[in-house]
C-alpha atoms as a PDB file:
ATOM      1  CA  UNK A   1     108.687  56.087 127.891  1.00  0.00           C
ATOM      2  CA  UNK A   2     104.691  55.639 127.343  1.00  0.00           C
ATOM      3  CA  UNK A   3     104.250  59.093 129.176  1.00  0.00           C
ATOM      4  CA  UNK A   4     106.850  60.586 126.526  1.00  0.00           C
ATOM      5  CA  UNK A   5     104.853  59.037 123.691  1.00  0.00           C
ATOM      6  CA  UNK A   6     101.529  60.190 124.799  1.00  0.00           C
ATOM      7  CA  UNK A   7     102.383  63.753 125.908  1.00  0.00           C
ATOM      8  CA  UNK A   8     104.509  63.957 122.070  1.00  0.00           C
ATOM      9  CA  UNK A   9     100.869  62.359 120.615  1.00  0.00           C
ATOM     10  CA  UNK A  10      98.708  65.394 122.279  1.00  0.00           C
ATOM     11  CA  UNK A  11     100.955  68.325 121.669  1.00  0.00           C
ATOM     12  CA  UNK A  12     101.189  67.111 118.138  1.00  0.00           C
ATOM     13  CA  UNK A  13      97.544  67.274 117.972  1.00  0.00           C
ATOM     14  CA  UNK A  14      97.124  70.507 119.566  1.00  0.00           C
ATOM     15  CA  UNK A  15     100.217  71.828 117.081  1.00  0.00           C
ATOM     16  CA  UNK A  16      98.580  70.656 114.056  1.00  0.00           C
ATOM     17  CA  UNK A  17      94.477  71.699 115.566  1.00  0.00           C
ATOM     18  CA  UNK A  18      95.883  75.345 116.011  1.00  0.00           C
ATOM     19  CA  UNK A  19      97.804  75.353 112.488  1.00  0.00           C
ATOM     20  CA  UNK A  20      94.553  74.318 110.403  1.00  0.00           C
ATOM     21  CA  UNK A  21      91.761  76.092 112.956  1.00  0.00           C
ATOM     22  CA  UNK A  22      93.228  78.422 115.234  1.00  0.00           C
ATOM     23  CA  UNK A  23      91.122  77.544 117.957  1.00  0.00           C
ATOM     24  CA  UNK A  24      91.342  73.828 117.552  1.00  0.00           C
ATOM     25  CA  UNK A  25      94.493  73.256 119.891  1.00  0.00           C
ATOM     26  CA  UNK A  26      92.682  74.989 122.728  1.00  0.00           C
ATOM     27  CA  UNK A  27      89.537  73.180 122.851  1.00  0.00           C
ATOM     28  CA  UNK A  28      91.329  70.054 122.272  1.00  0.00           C
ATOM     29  CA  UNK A  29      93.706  70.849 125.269  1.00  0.00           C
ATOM     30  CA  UNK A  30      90.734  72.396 127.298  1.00  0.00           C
ATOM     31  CA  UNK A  31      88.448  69.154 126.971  1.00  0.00           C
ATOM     32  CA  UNK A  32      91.561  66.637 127.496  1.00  0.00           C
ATOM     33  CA  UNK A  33      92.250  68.049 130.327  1.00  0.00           C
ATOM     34  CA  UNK A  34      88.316  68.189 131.618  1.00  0.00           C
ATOM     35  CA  UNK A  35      88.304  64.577 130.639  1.00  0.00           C
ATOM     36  CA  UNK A  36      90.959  63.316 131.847  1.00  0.00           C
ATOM     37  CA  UNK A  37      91.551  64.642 135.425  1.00  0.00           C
ATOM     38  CA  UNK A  38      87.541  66.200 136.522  1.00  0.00           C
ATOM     39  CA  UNK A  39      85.233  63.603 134.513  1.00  0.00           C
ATOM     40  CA  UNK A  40      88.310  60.566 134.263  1.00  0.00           C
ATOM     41  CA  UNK A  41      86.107  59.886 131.262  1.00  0.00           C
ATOM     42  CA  UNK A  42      86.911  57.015 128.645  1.00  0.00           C
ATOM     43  CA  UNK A  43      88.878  58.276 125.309  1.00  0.00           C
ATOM     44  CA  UNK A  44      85.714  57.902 123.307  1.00  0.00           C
ATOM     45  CA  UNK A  45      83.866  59.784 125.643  1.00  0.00           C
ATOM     46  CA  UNK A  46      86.787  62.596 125.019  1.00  0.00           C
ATOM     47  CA  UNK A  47      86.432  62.310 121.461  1.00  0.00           C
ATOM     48  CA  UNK A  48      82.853  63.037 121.646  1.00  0.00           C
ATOM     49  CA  UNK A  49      83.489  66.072 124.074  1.00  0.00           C
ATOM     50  CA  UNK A  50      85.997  67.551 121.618  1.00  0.00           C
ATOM     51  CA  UNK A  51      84.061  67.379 118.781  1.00  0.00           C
ATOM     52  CA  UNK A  52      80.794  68.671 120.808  1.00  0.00           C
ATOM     53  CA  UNK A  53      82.507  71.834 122.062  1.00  0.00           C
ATOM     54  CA  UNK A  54      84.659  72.413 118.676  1.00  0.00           C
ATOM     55  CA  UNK A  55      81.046  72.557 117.075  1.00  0.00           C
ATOM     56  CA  UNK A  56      79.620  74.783 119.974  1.00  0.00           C
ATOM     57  CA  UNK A  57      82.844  77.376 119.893  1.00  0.00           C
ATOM     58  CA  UNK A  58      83.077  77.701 116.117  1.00  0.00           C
ATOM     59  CA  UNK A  59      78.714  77.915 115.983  1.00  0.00           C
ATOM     60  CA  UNK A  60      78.085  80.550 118.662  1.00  0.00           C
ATOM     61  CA  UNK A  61      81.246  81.548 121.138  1.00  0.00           C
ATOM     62  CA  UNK A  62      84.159  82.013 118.194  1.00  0.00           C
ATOM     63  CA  UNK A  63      81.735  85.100 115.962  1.00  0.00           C
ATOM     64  CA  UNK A  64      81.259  87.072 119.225  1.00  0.00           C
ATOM     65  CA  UNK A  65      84.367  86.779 120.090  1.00  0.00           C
ATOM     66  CA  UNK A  66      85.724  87.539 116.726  1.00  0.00           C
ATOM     67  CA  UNK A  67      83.700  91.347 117.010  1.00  0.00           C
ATOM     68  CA  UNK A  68      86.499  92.088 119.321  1.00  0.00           C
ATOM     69  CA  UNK A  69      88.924  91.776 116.928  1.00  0.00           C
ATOM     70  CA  UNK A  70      87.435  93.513 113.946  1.00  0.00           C
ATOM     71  CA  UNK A  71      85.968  90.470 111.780  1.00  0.00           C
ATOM     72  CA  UNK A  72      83.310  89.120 111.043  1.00  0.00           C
ATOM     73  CA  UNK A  73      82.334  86.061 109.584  1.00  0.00           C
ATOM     74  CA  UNK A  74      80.937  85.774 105.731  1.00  0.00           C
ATOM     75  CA  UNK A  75      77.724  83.797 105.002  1.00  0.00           C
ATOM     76  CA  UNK A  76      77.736  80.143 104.335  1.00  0.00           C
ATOM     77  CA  UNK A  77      74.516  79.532 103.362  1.00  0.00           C
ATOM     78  CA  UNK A  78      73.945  83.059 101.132  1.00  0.00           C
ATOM     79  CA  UNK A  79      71.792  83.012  97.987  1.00  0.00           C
ATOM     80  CA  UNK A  80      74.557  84.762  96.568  1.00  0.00           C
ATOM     81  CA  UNK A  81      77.281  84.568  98.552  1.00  0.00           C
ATOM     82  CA  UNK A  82      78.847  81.501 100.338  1.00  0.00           C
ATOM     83  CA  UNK A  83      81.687  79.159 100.939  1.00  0.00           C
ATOM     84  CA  UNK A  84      82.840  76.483  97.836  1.00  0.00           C
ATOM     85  CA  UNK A  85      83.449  74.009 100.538  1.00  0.00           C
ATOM     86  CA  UNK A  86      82.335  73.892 104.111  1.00  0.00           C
ATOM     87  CA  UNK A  87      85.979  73.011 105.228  1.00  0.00           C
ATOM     88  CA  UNK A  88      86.527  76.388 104.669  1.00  0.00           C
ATOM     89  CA  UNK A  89      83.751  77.312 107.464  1.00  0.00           C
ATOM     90  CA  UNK A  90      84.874  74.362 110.099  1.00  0.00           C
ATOM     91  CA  UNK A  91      88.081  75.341 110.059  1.00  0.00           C
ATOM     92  CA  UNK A  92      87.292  79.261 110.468  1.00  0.00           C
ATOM     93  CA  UNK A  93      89.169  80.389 107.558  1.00  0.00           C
ATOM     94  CA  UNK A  94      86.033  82.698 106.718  1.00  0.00           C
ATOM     95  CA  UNK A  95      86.706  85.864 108.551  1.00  0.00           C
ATOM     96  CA  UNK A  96      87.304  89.193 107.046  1.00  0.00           C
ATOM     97  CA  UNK A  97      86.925  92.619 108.537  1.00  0.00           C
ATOM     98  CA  UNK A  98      83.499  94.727 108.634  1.00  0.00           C
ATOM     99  CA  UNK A  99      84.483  96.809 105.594  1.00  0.00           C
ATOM    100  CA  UNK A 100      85.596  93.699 103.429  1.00  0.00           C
ATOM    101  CA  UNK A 101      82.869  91.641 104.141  1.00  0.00           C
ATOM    102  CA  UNK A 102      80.236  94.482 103.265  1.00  0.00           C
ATOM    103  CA  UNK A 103      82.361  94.743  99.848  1.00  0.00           C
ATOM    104  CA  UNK A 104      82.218  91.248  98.954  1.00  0.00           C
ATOM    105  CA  UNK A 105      78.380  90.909  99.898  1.00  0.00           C
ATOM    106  CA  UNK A 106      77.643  94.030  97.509  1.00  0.00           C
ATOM    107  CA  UNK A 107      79.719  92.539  94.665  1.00  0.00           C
ATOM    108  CA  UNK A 108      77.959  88.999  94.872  1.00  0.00           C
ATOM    109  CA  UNK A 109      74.455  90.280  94.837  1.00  0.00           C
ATOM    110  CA  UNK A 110      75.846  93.071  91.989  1.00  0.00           C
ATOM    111  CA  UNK A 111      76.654  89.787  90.514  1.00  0.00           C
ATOM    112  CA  UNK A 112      73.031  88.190  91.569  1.00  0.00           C
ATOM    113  CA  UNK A 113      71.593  90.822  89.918  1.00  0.00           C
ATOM    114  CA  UNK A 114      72.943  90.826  86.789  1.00  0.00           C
ATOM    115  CA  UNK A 115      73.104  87.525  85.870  1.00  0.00           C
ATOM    116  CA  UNK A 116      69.867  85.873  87.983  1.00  0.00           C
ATOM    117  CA  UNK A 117      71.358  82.681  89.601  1.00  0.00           C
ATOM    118  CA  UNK A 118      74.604  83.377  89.587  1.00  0.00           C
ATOM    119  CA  UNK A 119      76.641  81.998  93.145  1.00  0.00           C
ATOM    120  CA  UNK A 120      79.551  83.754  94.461  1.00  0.00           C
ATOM    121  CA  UNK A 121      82.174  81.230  95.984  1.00  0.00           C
ATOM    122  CA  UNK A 122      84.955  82.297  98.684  1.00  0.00           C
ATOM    123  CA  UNK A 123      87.840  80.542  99.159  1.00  0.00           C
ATOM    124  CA  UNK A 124      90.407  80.762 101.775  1.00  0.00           C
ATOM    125  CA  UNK A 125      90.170  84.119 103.561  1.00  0.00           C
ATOM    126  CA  UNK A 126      91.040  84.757 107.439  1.00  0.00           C
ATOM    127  CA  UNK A 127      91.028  83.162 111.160  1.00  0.00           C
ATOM    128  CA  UNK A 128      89.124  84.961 113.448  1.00  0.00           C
ATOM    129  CA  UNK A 129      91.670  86.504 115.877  1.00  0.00           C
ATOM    130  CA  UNK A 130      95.057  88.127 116.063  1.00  0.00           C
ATOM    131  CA  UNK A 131      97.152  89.990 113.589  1.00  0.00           C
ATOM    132  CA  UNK A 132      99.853  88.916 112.510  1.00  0.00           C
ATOM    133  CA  UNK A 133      98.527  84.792 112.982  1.00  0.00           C
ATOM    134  CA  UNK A 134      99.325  83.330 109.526  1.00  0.00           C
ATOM    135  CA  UNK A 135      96.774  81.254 108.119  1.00  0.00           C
ATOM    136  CA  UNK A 136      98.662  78.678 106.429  1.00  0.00           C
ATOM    137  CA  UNK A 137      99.998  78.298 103.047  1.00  0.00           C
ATOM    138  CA  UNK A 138      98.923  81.912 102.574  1.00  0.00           C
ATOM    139  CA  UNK A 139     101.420  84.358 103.170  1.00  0.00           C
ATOM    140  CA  UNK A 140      99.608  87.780 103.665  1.00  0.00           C
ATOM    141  CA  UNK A 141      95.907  86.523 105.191  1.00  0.00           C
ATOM    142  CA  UNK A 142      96.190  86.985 108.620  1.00  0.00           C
ATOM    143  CA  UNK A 143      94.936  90.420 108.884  1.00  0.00           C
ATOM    144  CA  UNK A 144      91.443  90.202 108.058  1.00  0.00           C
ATOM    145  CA  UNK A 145      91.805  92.210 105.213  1.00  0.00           C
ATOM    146  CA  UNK A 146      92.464  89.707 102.799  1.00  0.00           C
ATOM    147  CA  UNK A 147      90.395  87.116 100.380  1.00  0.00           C
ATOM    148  CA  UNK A 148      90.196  84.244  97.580  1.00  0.00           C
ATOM    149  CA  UNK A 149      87.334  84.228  95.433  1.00  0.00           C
ATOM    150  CA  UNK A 150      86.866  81.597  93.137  1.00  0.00           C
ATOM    151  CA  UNK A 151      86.453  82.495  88.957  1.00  0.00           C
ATOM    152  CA  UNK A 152      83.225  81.760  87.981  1.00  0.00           C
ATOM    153  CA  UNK A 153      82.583  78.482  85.486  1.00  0.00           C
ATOM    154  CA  UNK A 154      80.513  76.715  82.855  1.00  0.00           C
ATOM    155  CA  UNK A 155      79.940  73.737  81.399  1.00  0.00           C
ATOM    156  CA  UNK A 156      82.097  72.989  78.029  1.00  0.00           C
ATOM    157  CA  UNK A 157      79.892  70.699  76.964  1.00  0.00           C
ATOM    158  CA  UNK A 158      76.582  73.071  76.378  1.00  0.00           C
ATOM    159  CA  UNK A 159      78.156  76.310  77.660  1.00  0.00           C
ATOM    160  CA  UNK A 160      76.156  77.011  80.391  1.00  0.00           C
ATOM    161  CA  UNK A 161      76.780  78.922  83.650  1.00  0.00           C
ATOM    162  CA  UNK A 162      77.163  75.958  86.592  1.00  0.00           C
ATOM    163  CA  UNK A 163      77.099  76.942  89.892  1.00  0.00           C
ATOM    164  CA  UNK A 164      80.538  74.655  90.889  1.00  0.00           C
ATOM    165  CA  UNK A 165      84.220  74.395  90.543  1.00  0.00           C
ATOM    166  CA  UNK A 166      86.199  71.978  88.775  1.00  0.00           C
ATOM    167  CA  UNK A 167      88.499  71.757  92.300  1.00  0.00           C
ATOM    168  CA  UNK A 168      86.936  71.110  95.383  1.00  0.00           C
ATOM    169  CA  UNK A 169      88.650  73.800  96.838  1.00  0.00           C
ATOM    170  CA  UNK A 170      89.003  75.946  94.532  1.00  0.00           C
ATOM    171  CA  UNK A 171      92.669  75.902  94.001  1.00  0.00           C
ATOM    172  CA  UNK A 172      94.576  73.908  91.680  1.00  0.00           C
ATOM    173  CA  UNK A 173      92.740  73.728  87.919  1.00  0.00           C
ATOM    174  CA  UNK A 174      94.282  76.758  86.146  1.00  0.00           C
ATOM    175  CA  UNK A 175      93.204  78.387  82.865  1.00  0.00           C
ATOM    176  CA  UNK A 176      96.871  78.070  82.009  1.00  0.00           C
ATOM    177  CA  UNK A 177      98.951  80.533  79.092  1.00  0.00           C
ATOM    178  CA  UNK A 178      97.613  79.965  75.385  1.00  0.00           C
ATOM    179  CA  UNK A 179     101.153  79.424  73.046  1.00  0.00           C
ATOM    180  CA  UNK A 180     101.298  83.356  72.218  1.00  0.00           C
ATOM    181  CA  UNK A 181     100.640  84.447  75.833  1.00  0.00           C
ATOM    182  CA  UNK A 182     103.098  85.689  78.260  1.00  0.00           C
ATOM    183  CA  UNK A 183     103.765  82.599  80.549  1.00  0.00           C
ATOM    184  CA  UNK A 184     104.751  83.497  83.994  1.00  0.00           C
ATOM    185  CA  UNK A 185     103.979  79.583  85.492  1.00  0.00           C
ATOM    186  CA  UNK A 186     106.971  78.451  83.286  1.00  0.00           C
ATOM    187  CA  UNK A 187     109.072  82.009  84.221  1.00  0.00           C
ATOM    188  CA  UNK A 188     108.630  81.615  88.401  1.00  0.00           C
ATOM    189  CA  UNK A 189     109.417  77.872  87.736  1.00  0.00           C
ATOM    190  CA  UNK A 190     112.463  78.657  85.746  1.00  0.00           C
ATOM    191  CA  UNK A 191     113.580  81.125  88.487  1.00  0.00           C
ATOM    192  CA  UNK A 192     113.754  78.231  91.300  1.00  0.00           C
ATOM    193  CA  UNK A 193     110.380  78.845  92.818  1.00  0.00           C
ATOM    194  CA  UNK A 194     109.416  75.349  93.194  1.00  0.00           C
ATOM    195  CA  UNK A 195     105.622  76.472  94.970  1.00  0.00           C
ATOM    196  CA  UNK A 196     104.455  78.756  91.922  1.00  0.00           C
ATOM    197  CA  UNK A 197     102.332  75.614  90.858  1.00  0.00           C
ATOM    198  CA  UNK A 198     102.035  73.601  93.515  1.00  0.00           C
ATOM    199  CA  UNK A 199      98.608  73.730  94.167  1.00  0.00           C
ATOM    200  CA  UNK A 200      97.747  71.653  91.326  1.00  0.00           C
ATOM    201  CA  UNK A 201      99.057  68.387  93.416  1.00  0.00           C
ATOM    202  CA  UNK A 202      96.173  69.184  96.062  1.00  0.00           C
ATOM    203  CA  UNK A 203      93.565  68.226  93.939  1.00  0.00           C
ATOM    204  CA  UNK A 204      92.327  65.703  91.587  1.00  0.00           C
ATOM    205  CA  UNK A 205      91.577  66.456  87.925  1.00  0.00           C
ATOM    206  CA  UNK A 206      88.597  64.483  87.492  1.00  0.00           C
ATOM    207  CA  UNK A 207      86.291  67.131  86.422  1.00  0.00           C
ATOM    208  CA  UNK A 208      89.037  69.501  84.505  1.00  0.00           C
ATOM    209  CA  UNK A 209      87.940  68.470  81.512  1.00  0.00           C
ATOM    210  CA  UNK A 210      84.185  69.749  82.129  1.00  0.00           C
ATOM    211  CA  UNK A 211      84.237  73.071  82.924  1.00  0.00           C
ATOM    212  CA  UNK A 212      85.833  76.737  81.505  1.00  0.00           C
ATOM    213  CA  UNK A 213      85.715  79.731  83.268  1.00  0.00           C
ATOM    214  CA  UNK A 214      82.938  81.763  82.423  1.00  0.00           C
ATOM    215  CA  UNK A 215      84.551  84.726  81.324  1.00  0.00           C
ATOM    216  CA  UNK A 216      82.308  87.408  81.391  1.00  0.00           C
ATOM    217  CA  UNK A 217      81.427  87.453  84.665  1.00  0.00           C
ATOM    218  CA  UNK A 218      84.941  86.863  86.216  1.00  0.00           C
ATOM    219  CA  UNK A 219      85.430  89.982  84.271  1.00  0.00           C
ATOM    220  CA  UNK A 220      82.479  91.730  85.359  1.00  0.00           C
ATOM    221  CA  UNK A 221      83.900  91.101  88.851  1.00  0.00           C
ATOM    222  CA  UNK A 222      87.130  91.830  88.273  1.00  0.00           C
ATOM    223  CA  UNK A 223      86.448  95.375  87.118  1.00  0.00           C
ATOM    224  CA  UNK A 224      83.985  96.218  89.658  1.00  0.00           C
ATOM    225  CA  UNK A 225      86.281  95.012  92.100  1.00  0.00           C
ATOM    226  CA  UNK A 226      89.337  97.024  90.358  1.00  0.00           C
ATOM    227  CA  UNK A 227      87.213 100.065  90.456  1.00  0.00           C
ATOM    228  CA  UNK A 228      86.153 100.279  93.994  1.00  0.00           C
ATOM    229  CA  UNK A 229      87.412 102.600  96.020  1.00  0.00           C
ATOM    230  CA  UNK A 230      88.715 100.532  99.235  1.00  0.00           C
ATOM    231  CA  UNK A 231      90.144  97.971  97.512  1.00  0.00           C
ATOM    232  CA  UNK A 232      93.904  98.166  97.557  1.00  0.00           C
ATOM    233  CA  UNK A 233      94.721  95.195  95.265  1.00  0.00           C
ATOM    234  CA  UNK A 234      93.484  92.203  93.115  1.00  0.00           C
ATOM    235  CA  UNK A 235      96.329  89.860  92.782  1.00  0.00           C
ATOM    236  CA  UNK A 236      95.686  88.505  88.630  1.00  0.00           C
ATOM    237  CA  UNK A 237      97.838  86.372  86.561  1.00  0.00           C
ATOM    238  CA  UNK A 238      99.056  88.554  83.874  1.00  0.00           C
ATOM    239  CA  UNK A 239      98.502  86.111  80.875  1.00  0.00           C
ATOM    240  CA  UNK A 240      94.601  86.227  82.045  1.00  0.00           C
ATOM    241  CA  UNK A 241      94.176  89.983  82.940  1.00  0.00           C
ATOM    242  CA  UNK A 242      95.380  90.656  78.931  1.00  0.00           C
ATOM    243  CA  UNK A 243      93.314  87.856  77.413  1.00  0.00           C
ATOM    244  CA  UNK A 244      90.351  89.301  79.295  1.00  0.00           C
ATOM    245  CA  UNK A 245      91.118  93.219  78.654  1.00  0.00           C
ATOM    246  CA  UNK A 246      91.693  94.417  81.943  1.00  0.00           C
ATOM    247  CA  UNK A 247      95.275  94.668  82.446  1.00  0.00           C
ATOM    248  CA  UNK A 248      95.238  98.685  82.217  1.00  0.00           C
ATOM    249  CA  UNK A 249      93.322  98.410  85.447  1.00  0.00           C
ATOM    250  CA  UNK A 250      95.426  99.850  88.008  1.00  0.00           C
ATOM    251  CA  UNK A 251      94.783  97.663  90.692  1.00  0.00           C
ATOM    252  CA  UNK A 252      94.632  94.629  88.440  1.00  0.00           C
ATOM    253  CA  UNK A 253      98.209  93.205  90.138  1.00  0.00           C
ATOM    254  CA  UNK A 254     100.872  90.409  89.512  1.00  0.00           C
ATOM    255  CA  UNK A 255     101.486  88.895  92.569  1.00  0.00           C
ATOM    256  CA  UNK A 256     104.932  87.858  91.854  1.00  0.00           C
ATOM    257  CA  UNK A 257     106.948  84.302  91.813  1.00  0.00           C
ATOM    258  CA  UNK A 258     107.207  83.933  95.384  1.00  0.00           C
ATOM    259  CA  UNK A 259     102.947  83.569  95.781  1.00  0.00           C
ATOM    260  CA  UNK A 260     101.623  80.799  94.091  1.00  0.00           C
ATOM    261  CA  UNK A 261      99.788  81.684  90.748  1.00  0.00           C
ATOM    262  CA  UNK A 262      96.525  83.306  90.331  1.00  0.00           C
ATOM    263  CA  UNK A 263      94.896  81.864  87.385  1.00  0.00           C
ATOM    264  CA  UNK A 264      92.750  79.291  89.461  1.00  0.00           C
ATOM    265  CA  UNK A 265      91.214  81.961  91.634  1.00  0.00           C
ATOM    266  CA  UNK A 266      90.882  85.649  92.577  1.00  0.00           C
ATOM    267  CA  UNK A 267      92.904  87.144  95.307  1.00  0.00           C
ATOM    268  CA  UNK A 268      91.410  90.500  96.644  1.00  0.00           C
ATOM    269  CA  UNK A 269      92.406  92.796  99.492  1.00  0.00           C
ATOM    270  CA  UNK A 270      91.768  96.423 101.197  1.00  0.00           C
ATOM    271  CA  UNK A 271      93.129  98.525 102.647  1.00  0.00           C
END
């Protein structure tokens, strides 16, 4: 019975490593097993070899690797251009392919450029390897071709540009439907789909009451992203892309009720 236990422990582990990083179930099988039956080391001694080679794989094997399969990783520590949390980076969901990335790097330092000081936070946007891999709870990024980019904020006590989020990850705090604006969160709820607005259980809302998006450069993005040429799509919740004027952008898009909604952050693919 103890065998059962500890063999349903370790695949659990490995299950849930591979769900959240891909590569996290294989180095965690690769140094139990090292452990265990070569070194017969002691189970903090395994802990500290997992942890050791996660860091190695993810810091100099995993981006090589990655080449092979069309993506590269983005920047995490970019003037302009970097991750809002470093979860996102430790658990390799920062992966896009060679023409994305070069897109998203151009539109950040655009953004640089324009207005001096100005940080461009990614979100959630690929594993490393295979098609077809999901990267969980997004439904279309596992491709490389697809990204989150968080809306840009500032403070609403002085108005000023901050360099942060009001959610830790980015997800969650919406600029929700003013009274006379078409309200698709209430429509997609209405409908049955349950996950429209889930994301707002994931985080706190501690700091929701200090910031507002800073709405003229989420615009700014939003139509230089809208009007480049290899961008397919830029997923938009409707009640946002009207308030801000851009909703006669062609590849301005509404995602539809089975996503989750889009006025938290900016969803942007190629093709």
């Amino acid at each position: 019975m103890k065998w059962l236990l500890v063999f349903l422990f370790h695949s659990t582990v490995i299950l849930g490593l591979t769900v959240v990083s891909q590569i996290g179930g294989v180095v965690y099988l690769v140094c139990l097993l090292l452990a265990r039956y070569v070194f017969h080391w002691s189970v903090q001694k395994q802990v500290l070899l997992f942890f050791s080679a996660y860091t190695i794989a993810i810091f100099l094997i995993v981006p090589k690797i990655a080449l092979y399969f069309e993506r590269e990783p983005l920047p995490i520590f970019g003037n302009s251009l970097r991750p809002l949390t470093m979860v996102t980076y430790v658990l390799n969901r920062h992966y896009v392919h060679s023409q994305l990335k070069e897109i998203i790097e151009e539109k950040a330092s655009l953004i640089a450029r324009r207005y001096p000081g100005t940080v461009t936070y990614y979100l959630d946007a690929n594993f490393p390897f295979i098609n077809g891999f999901p990267l969980i709870p997004h439904l279309s990024h596992k491709d490389g071709k697809k990204i989150d980019l968080a809306f840009y904020y500032k403070s609403k006590d002085n108005k000023q540009y901050v360099a942060s989020s009001p959610s830790w990850i980015g997800y969650g705090v919406y600029d929700a439907p003013k009274l006379t604006e078409v309200n698709w969160p209430e429509r997609c709820g209405e409908q049955g789909y349950w996950q429209y607005s889930a994301t707002q259980y994931l985080v706190p809302s501690w700091s929701e009451g200090k910031y507002e998006v800073e709405e003229e450069r989420t615009r700014f993005l939003l139509q230089s992203l809208a009007k480049t040429k290899n961008i397919q799509k830029v997923f938009l919740e409707p009640h946002l892309a009207e308030r801000w004027g851009i909703s006669s952008l062609d590849k301005i898009r509404f995602h539809g009720c089975h996503a989750v909604r889009h006025d938290d952050h900016i969803h942007v693919q190629i093709h």
